[in-house]
Structure formats: structure tokens, C-alpha cells
PDB file of N, CA and C in Angstrom:
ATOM      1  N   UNK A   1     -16.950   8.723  27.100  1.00  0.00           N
ATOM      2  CA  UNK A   1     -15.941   9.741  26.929  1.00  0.00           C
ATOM      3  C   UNK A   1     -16.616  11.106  27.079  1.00  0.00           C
ATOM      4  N   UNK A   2     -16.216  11.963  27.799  1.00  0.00           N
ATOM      5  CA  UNK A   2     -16.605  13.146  28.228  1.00  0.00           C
ATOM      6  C   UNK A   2     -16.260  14.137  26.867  1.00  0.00           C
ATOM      7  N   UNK A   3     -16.851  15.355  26.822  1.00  0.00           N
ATOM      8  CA  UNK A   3     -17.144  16.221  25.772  1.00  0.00           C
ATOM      9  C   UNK A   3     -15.646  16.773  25.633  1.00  0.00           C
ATOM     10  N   UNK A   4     -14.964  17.054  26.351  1.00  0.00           N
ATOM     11  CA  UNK A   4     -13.617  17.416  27.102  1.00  0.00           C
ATOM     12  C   UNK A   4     -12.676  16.920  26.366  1.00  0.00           C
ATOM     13  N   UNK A   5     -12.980  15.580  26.767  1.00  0.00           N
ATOM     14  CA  UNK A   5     -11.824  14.776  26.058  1.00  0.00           C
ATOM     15  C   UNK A   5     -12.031  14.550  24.735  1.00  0.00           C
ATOM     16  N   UNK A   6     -13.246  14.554  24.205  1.00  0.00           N
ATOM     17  CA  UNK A   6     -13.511  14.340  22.434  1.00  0.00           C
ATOM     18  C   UNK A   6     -12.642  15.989  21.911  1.00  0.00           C
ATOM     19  N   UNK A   7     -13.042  16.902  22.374  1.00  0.00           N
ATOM     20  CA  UNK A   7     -12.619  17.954  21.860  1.00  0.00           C
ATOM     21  C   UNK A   7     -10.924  17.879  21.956  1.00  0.00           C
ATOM     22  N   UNK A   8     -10.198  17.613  23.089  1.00  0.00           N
ATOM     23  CA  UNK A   8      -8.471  16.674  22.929  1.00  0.00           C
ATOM     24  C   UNK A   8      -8.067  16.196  21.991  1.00  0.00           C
ATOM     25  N   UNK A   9      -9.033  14.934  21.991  1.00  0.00           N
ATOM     26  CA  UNK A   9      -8.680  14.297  20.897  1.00  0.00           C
ATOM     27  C   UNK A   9      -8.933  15.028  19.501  1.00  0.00           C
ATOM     28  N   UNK A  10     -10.020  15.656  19.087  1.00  0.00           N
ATOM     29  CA  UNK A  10      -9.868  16.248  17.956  1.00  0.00           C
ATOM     30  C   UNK A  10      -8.876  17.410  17.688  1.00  0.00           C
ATOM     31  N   UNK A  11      -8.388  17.551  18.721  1.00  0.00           N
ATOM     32  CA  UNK A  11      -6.963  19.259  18.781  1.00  0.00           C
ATOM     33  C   UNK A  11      -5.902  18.182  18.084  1.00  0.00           C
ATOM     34  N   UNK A  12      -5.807  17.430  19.446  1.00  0.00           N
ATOM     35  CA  UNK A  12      -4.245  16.147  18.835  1.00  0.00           C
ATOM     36  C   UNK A  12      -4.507  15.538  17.499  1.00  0.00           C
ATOM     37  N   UNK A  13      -5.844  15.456  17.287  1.00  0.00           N
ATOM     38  CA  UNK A  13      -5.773  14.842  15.713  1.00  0.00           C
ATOM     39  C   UNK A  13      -5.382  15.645  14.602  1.00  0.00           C
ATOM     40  N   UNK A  14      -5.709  16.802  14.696  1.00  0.00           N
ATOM     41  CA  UNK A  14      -5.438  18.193  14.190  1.00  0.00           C
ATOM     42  C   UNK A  14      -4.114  18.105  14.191  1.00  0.00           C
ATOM     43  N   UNK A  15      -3.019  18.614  14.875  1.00  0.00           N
ATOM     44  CA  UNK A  15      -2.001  18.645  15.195  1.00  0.00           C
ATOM     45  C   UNK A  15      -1.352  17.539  14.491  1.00  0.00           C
ATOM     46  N   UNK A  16      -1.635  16.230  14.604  1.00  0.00           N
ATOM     47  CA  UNK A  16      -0.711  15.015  13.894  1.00  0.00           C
ATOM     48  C   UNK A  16      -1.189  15.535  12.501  1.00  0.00           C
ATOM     49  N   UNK A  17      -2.287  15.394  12.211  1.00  0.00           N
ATOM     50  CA  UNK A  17      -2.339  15.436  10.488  1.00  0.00           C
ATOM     51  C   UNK A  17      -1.984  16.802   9.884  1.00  0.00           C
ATOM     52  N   UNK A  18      -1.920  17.713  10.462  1.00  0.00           N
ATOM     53  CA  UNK A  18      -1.154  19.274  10.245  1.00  0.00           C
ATOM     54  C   UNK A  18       0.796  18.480  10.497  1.00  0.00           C
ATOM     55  N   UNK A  19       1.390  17.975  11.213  1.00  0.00           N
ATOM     56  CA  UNK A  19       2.599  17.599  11.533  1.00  0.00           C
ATOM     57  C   UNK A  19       2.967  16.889   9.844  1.00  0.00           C
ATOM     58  N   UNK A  20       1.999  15.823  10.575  1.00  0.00           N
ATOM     59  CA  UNK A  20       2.535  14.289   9.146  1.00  0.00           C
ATOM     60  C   UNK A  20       2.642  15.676   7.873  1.00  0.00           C
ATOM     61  N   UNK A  21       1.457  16.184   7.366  1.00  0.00           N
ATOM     62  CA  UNK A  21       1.442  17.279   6.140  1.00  0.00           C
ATOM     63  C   UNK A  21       2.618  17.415   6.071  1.00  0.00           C
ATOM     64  N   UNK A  22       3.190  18.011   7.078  1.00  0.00           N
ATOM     65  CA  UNK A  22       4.622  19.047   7.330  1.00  0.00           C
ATOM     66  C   UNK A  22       5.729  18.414   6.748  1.00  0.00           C
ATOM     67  N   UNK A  23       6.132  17.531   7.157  1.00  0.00           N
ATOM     68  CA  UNK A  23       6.576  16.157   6.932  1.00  0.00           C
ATOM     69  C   UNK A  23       7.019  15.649   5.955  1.00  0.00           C
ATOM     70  N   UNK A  24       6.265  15.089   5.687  1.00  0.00           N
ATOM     71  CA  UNK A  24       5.741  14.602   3.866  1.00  0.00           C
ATOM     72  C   UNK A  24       6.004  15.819   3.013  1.00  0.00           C
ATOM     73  N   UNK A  25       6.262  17.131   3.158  1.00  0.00           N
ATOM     74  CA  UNK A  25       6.617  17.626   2.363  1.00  0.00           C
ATOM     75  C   UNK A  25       7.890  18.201   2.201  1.00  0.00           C
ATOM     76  N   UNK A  26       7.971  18.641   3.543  1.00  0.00           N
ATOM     77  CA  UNK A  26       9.633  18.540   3.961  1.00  0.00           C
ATOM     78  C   UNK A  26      11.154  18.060   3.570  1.00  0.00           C
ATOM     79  N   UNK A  27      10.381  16.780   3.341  1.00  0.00           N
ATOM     80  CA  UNK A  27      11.504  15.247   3.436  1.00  0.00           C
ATOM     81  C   UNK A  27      11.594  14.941   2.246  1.00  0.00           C
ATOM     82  N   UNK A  28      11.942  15.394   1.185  1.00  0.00           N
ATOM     83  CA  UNK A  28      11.765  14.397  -0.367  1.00  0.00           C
ATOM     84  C   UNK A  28      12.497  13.271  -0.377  1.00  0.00           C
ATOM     85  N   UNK A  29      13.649  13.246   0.404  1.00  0.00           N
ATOM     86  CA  UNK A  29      14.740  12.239   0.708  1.00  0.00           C
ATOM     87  C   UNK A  29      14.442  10.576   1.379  1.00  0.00           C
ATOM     88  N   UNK A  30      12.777  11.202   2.099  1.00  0.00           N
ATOM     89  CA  UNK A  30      12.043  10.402   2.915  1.00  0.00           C
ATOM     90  C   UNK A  30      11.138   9.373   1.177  1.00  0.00           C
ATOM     91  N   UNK A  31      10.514  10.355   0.674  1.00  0.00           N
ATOM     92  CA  UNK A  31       9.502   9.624  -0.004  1.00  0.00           C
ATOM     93  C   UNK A  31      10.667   9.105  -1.347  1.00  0.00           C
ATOM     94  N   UNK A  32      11.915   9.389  -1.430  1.00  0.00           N
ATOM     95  CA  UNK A  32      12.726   7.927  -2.295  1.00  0.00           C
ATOM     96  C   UNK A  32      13.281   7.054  -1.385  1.00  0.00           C
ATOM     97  N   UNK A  33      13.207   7.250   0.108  1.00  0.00           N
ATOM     98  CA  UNK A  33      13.833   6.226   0.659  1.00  0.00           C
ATOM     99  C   UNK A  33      12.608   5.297   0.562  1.00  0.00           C
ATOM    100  N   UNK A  34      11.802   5.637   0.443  1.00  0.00           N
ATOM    101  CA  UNK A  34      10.054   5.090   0.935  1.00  0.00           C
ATOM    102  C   UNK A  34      10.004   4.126  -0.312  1.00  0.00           C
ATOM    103  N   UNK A  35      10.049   4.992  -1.574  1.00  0.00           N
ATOM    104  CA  UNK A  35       9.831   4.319  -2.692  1.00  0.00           C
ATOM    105  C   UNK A  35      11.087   3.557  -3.015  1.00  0.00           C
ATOM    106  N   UNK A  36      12.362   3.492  -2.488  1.00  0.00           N
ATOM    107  CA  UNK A  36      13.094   2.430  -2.598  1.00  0.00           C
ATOM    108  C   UNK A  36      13.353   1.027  -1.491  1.00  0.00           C
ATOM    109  N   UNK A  37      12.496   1.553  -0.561  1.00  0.00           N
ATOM    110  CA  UNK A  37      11.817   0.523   0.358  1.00  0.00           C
ATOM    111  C   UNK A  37      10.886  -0.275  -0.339  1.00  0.00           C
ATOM    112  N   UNK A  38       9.713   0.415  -1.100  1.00  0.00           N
ATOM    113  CA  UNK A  38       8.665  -0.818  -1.919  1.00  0.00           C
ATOM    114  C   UNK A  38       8.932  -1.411  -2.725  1.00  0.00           C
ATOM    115  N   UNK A  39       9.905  -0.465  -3.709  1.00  0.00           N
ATOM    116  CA  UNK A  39      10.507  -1.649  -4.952  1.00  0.00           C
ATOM    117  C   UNK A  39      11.365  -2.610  -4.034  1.00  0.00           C
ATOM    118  N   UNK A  40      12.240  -2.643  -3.133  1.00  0.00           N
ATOM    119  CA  UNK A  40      12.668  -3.766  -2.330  1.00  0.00           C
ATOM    120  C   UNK A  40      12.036  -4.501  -2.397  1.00  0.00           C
ATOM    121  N   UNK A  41      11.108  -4.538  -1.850  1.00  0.00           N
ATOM    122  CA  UNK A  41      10.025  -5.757  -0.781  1.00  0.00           C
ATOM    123  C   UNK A  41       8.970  -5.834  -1.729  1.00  0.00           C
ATOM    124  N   UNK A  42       8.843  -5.139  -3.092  1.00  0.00           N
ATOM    125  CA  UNK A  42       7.840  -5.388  -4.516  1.00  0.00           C
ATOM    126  C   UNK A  42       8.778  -6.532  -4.990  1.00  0.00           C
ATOM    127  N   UNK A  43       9.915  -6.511  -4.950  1.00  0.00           N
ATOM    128  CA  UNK A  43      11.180  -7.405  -6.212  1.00  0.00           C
ATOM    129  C   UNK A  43      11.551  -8.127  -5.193  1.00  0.00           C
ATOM    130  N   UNK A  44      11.738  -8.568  -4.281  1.00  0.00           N
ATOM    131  CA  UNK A  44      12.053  -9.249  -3.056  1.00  0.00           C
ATOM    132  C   UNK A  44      11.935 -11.056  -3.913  1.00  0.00           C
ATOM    133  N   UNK A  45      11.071 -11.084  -4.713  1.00  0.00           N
ATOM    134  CA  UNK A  45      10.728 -12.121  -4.964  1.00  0.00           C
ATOM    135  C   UNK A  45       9.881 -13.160  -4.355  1.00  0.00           C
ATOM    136  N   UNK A  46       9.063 -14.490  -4.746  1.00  0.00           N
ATOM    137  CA  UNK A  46       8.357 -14.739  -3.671  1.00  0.00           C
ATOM    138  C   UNK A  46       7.511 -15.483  -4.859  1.00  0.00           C
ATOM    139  N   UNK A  47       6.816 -16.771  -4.408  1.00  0.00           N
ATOM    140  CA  UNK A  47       5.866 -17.893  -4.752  1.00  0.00           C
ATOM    141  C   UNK A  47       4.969 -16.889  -5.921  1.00  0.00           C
ATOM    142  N   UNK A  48       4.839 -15.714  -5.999  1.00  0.00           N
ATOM    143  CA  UNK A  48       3.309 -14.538  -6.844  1.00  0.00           C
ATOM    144  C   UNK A  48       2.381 -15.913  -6.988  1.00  0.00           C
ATOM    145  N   UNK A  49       1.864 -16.573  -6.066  1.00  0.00           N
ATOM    146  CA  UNK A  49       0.661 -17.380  -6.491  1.00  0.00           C
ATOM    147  C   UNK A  49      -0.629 -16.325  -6.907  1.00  0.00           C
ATOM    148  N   UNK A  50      -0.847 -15.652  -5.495  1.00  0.00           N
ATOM    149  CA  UNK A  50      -1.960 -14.709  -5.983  1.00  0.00           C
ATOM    150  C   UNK A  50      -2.170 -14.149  -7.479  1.00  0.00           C
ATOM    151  N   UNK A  51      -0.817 -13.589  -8.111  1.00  0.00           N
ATOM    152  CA  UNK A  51      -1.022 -12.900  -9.239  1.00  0.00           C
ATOM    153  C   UNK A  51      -1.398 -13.826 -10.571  1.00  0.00           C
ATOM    154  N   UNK A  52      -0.662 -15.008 -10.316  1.00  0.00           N
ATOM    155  CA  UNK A  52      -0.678 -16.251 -11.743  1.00  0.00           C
ATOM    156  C   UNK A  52      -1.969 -17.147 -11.246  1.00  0.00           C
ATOM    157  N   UNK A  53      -2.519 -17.194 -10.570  1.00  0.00           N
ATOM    158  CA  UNK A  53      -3.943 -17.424 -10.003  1.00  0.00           C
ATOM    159  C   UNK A  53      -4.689 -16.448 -10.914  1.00  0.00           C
ATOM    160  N   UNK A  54      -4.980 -15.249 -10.798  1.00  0.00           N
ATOM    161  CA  UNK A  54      -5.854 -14.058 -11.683  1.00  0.00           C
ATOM    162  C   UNK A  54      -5.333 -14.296 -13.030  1.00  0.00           C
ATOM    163  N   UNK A  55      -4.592 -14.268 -13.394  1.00  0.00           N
ATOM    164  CA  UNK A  55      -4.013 -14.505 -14.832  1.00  0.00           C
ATOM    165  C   UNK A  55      -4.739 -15.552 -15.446  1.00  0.00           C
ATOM    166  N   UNK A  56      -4.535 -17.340 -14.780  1.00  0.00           N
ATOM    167  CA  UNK A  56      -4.957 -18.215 -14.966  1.00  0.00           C
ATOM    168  C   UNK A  56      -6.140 -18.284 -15.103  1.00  0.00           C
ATOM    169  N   UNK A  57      -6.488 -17.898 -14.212  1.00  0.00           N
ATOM    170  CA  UNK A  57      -8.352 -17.677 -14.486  1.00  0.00           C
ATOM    171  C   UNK A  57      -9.227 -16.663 -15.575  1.00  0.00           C
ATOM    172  N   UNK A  58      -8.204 -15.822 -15.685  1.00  0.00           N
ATOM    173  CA  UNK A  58      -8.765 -14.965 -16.792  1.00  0.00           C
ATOM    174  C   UNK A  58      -8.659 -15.802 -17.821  1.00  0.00           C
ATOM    175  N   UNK A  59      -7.535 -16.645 -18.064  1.00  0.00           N
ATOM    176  CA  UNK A  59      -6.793 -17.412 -19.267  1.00  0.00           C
ATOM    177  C   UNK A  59      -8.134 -18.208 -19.633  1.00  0.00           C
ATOM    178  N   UNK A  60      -8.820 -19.138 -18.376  1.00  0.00           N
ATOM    179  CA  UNK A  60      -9.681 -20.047 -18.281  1.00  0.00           C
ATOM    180  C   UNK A  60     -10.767 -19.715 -19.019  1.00  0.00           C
ATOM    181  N   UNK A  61     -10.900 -18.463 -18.327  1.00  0.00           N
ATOM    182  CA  UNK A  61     -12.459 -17.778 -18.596  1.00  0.00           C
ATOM    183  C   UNK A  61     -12.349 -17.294 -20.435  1.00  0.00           C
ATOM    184  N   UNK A  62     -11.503 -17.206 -21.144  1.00  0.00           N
ATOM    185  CA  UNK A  62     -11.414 -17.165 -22.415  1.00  0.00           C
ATOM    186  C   UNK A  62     -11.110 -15.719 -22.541  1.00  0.00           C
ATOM    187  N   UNK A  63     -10.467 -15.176 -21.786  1.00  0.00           N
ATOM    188  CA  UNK A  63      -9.438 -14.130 -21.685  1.00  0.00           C
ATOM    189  C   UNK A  63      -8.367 -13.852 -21.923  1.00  0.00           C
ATOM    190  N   UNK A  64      -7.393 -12.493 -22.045  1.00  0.00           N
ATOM    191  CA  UNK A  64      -6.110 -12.416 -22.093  1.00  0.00           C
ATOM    192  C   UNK A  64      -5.732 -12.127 -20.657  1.00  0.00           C
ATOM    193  N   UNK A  65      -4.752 -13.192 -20.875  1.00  0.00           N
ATOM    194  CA  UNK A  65      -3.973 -12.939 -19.417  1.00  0.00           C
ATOM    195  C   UNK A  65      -3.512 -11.531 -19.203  1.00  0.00           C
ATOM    196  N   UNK A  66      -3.301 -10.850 -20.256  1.00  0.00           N
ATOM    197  CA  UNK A  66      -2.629  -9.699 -20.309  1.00  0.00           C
ATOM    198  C   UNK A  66      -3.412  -8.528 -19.692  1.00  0.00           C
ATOM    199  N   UNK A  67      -4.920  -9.581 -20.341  1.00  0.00           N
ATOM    200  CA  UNK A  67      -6.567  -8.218 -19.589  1.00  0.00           C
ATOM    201  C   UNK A  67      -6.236  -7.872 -18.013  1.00  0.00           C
ATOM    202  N   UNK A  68      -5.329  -9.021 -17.513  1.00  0.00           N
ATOM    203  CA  UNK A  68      -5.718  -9.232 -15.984  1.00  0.00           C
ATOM    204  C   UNK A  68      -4.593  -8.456 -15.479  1.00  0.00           C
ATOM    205  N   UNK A  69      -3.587  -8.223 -15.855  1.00  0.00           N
ATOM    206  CA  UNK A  69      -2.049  -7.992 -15.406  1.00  0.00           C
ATOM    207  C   UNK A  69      -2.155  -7.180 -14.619  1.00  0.00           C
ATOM    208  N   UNK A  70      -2.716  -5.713 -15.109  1.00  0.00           N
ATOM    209  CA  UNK A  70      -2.715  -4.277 -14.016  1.00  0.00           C
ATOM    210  C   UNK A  70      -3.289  -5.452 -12.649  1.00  0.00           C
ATOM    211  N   UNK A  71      -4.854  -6.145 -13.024  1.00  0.00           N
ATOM    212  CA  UNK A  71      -5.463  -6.247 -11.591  1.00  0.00           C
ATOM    213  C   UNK A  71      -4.205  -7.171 -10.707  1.00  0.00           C
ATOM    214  N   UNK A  72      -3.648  -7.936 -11.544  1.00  0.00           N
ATOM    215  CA  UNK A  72      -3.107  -9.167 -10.915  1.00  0.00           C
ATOM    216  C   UNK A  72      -1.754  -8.459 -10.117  1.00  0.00           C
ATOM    217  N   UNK A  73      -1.090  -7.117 -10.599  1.00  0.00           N
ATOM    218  CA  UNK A  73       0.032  -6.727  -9.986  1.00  0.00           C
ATOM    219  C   UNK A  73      -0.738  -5.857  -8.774  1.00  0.00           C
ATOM    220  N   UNK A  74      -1.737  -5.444  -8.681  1.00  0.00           N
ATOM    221  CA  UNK A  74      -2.079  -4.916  -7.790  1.00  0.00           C
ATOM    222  C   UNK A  74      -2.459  -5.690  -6.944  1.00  0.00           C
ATOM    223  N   UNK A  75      -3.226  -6.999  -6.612  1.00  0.00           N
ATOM    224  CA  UNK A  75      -3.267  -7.954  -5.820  1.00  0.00           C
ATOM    225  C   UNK A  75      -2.057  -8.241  -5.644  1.00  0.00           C
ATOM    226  N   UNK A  76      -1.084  -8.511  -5.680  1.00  0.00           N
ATOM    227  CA  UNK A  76       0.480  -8.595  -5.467  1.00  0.00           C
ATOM    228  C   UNK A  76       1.033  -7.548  -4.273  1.00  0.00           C
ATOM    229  N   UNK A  77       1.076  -6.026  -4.571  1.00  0.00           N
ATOM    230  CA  UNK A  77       0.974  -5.307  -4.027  1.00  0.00           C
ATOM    231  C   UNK A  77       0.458  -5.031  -3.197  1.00  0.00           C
ATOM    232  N   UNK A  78      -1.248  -5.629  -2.895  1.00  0.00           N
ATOM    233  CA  UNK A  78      -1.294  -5.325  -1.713  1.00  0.00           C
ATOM    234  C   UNK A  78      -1.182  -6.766  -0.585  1.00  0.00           C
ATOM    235  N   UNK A  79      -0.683  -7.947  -1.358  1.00  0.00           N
ATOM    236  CA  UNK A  79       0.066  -9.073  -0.398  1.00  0.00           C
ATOM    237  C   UNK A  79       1.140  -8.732  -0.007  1.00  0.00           C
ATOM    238  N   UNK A  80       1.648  -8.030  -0.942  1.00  0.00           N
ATOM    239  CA  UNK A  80       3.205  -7.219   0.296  1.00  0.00           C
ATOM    240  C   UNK A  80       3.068  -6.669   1.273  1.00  0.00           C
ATOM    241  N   UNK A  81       2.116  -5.428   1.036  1.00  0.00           N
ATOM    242  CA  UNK A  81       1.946  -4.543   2.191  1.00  0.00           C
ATOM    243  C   UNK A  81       1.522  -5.026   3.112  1.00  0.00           C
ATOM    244  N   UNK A  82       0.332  -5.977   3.093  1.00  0.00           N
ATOM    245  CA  UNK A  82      -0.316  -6.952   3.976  1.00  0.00           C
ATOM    246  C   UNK A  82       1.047  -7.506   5.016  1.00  0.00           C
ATOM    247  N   UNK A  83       1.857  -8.410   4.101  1.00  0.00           N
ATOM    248  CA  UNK A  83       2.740  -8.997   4.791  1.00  0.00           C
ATOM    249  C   UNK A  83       3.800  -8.174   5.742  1.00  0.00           C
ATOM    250  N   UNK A  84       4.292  -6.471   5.105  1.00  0.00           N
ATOM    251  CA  UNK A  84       5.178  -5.917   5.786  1.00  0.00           C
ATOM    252  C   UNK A  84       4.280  -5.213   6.863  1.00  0.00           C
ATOM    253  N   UNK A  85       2.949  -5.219   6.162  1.00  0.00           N
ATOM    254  CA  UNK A  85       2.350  -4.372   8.120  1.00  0.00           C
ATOM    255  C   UNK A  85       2.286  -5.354   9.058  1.00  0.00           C
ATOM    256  N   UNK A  86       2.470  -6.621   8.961  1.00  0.00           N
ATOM    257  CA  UNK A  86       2.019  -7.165   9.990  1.00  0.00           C
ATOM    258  C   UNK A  86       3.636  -7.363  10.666  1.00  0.00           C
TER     259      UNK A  86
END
């Protein structure tokens, strides 16, 4: 890639992440549609093996399941996202 074109690309990169900024702040209407998009597809329902897996094992290990909960909803969370980016 020529010097030319790196310097392009860093203008256009400029430009999108100056835009998106714009954006994102713009839109508040955007970030509850956003956040009523994740609680959707968070509550959607679904097998949570991943999460009662961490639980269980904490349980095993002579733990409170309860120790595990934050980690175990966040492994949850990011099997959603996983699943809706693809």
C-alpha cells in the first residue's frame, strides 16, 4: 500500500469515527431503540446452558452460585451478541 493511500485511509477513518461520534449523540431515540433491541434478544429466552454451567461449577467447587451470577450473566450476554453478529 502506497503512502497515499495509508494517509486516505486515515482521513476516511477520521471522518467515520468523527460521523459515528455525531450520531450517537444526536439520536437518543437510536440508543433506546438499541437498548430495547438487547433486552429483546437478552429475554428472547433460550437453553442459558452457558450460564447454569458457571453456576454449577462454582456450586461444585464449594461456592455460591450467587458468587458466579454477575460472571455467568455476562457469559450469556456475550452468547447473544455472538449469535446476533453472526
Amino acid at each position: 500500500m502506497t503512502e497515499n493511500s495509508m494517509i486516505k485511509l486515515n482521513v476516511y477513518s477520521e471522518m467515520i469515527n468523527e460521523e459515528l461520534k455525531k450520531f450517537a449523540a444526536e439520536k437518543p431515540a437510536l440508543r433506546e431503540n438499541i437498548c430495547e433491541a438487547m433486552d429483546y434478544s437478552l429475554t428472547a429466552g433460550g437453553k442459558r446452558l452457558r450460564p447454569i454451567l458457571m453456576l454449577e461449577f462454582c456450586r461444585m467447587c464449594g461456592g455460591s452460585p450467587l458468587m458466579a451470577l454477575s460472571s455467568a450473566v455476562a457469559i450469556e450476554m456475550v452468547h447473544t451478541f455472538s449469535l446476533i453478529h453472526d
